[in-house]
N, C-alpha and C. Protein backbone atom coordinates (compact mmCIF):
# COMPACT_ATOMS: atom_id res chain seq x y z
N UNK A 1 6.80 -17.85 -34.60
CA UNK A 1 6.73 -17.95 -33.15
C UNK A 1 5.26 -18.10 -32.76
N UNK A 2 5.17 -18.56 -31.93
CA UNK A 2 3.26 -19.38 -31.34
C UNK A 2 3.32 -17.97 -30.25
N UNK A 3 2.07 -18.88 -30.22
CA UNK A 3 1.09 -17.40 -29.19
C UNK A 3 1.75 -17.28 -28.08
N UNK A 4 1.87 -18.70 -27.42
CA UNK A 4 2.77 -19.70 -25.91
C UNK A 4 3.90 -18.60 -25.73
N UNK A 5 4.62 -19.04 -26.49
CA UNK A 5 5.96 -18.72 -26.76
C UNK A 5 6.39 -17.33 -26.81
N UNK A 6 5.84 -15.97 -27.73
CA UNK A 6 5.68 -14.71 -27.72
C UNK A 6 5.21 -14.07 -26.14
N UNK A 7 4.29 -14.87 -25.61
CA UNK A 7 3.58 -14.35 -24.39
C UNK A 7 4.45 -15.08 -23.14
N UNK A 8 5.17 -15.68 -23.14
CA UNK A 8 5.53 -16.16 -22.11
C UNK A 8 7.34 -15.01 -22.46
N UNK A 9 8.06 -15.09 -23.21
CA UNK A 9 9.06 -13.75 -23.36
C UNK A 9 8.18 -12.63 -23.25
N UNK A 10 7.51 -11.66 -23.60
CA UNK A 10 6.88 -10.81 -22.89
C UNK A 10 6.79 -10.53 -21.32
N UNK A 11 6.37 -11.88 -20.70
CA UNK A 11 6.23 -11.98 -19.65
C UNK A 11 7.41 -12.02 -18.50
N UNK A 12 8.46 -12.59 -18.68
CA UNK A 12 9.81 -12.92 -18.66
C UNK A 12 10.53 -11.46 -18.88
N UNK A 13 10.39 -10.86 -19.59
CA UNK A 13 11.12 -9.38 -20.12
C UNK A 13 10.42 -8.40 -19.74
N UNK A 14 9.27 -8.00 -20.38
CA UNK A 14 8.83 -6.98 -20.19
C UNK A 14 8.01 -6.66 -19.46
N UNK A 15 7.03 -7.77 -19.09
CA UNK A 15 6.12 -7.30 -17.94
C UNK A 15 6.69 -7.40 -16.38
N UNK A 16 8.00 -7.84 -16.63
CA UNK A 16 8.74 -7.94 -14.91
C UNK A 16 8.98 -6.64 -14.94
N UNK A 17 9.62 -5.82 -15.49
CA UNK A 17 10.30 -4.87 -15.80
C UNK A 17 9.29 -4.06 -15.48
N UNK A 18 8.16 -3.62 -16.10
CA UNK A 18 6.78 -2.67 -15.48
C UNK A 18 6.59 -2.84 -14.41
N UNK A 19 6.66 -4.50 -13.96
CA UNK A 19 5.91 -4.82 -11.98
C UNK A 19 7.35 -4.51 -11.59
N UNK A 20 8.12 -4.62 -11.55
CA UNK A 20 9.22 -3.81 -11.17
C UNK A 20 9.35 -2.25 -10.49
N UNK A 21 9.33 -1.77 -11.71
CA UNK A 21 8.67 -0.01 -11.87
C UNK A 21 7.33 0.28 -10.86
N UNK A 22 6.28 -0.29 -11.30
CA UNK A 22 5.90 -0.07 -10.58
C UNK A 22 5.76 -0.58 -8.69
N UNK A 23 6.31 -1.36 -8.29
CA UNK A 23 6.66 -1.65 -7.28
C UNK A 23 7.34 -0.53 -6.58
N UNK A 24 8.19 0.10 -7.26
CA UNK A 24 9.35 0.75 -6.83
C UNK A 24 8.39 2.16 -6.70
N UNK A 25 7.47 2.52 -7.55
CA UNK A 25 7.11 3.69 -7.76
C UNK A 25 5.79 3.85 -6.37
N UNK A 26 5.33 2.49 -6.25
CA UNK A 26 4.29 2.69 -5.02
C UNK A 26 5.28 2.77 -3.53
N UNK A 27 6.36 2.05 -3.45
CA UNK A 27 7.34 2.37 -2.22
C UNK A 27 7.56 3.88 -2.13
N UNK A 28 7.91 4.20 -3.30
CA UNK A 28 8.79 5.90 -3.29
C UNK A 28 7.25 6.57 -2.81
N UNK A 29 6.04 6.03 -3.15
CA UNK A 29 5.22 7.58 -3.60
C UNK A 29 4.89 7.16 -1.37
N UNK A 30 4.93 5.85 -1.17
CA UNK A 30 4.71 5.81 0.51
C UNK A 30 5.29 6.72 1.48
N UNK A 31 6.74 6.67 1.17
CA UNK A 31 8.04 7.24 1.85
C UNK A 31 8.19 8.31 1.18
N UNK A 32 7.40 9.50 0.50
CA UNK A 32 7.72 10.35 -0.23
C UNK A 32 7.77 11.41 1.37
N UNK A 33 8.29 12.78 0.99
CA UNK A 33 8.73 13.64 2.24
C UNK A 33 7.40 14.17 2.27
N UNK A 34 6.66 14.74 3.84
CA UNK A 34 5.71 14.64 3.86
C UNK A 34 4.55 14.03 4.15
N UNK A 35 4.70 13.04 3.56
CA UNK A 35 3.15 12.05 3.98
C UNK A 35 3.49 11.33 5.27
N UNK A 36 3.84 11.84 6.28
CA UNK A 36 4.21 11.28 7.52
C UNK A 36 2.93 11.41 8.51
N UNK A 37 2.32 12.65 8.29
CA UNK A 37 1.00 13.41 8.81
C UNK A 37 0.26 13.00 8.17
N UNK A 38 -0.04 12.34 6.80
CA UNK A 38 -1.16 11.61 6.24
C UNK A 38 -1.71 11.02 7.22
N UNK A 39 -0.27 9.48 7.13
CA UNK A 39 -0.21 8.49 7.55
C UNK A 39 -0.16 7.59 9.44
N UNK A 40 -0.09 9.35 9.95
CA UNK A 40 0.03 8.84 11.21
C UNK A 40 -2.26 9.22 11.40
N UNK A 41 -2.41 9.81 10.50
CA UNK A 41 -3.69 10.49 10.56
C UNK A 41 -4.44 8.95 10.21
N UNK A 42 -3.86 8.49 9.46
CA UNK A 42 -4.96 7.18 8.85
C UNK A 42 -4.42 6.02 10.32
N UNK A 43 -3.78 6.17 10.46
CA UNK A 43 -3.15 5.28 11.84
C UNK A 43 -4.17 5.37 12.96
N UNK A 44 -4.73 6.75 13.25
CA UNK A 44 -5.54 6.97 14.37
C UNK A 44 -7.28 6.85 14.11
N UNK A 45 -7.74 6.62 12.93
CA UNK A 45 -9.08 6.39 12.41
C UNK A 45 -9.81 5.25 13.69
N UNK A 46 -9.16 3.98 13.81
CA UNK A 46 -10.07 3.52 14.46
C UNK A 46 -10.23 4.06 16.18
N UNK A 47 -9.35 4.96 16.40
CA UNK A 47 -8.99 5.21 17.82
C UNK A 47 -9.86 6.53 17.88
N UNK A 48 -10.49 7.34 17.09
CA UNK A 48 -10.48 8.81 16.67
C UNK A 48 -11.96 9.11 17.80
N UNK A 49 -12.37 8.21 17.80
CA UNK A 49 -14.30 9.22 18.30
C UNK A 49 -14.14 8.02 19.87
N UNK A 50 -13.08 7.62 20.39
CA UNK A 50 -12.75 7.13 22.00
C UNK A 50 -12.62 7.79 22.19
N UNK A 51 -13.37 7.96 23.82
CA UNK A 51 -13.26 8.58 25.25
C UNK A 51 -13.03 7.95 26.77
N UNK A 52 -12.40 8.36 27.21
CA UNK A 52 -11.92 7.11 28.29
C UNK A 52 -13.29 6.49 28.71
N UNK A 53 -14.39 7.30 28.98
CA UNK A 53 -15.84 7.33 29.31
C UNK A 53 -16.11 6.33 28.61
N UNK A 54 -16.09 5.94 27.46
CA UNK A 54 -16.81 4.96 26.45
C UNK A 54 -15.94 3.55 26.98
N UNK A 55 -14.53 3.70 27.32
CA UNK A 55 -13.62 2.50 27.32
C UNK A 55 -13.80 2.05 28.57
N UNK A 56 -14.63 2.41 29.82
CA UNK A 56 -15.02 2.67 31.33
C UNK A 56 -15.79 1.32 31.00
N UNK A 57 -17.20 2.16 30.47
CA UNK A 57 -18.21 1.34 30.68
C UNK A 57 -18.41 0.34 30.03
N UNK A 58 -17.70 0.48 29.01
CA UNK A 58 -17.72 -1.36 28.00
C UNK A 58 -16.74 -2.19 28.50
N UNK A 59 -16.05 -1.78 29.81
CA UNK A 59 -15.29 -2.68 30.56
C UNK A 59 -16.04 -3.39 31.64
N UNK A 60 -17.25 -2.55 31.80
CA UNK A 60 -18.13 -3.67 33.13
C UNK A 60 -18.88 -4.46 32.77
């Protein structure tokens, strides 16, 4: 069997099968119970150091 040939079944079989896995394993670890408060926390980063005061005067 050639190099081509070995690496392209590998690819076909077994490395779907890992990106698979791991696909599945970065969804679960997102939606895991819990990280709801992470994620609403990383949600508010760019909003975090506004004051209506700041949003006033960069409006005139």
């Amino acid at each position: 069997m050639d190099t081509y040939s070995l690496l392209r079944h590998l690819a076909d079989s077994w490395v779907l099968l890992v990106l698979t896995l791991i696909f599945l394993g970065v969804i679960l670890w997102a939606f895991r119970p819990g990280s709801r408060r992470l994620h609403d926390d990383a949600a508010e980063i760019p909003f975090r150091h506004d004051t209506p005061e700041e949003e006033t005067r960069h409006d005139r």
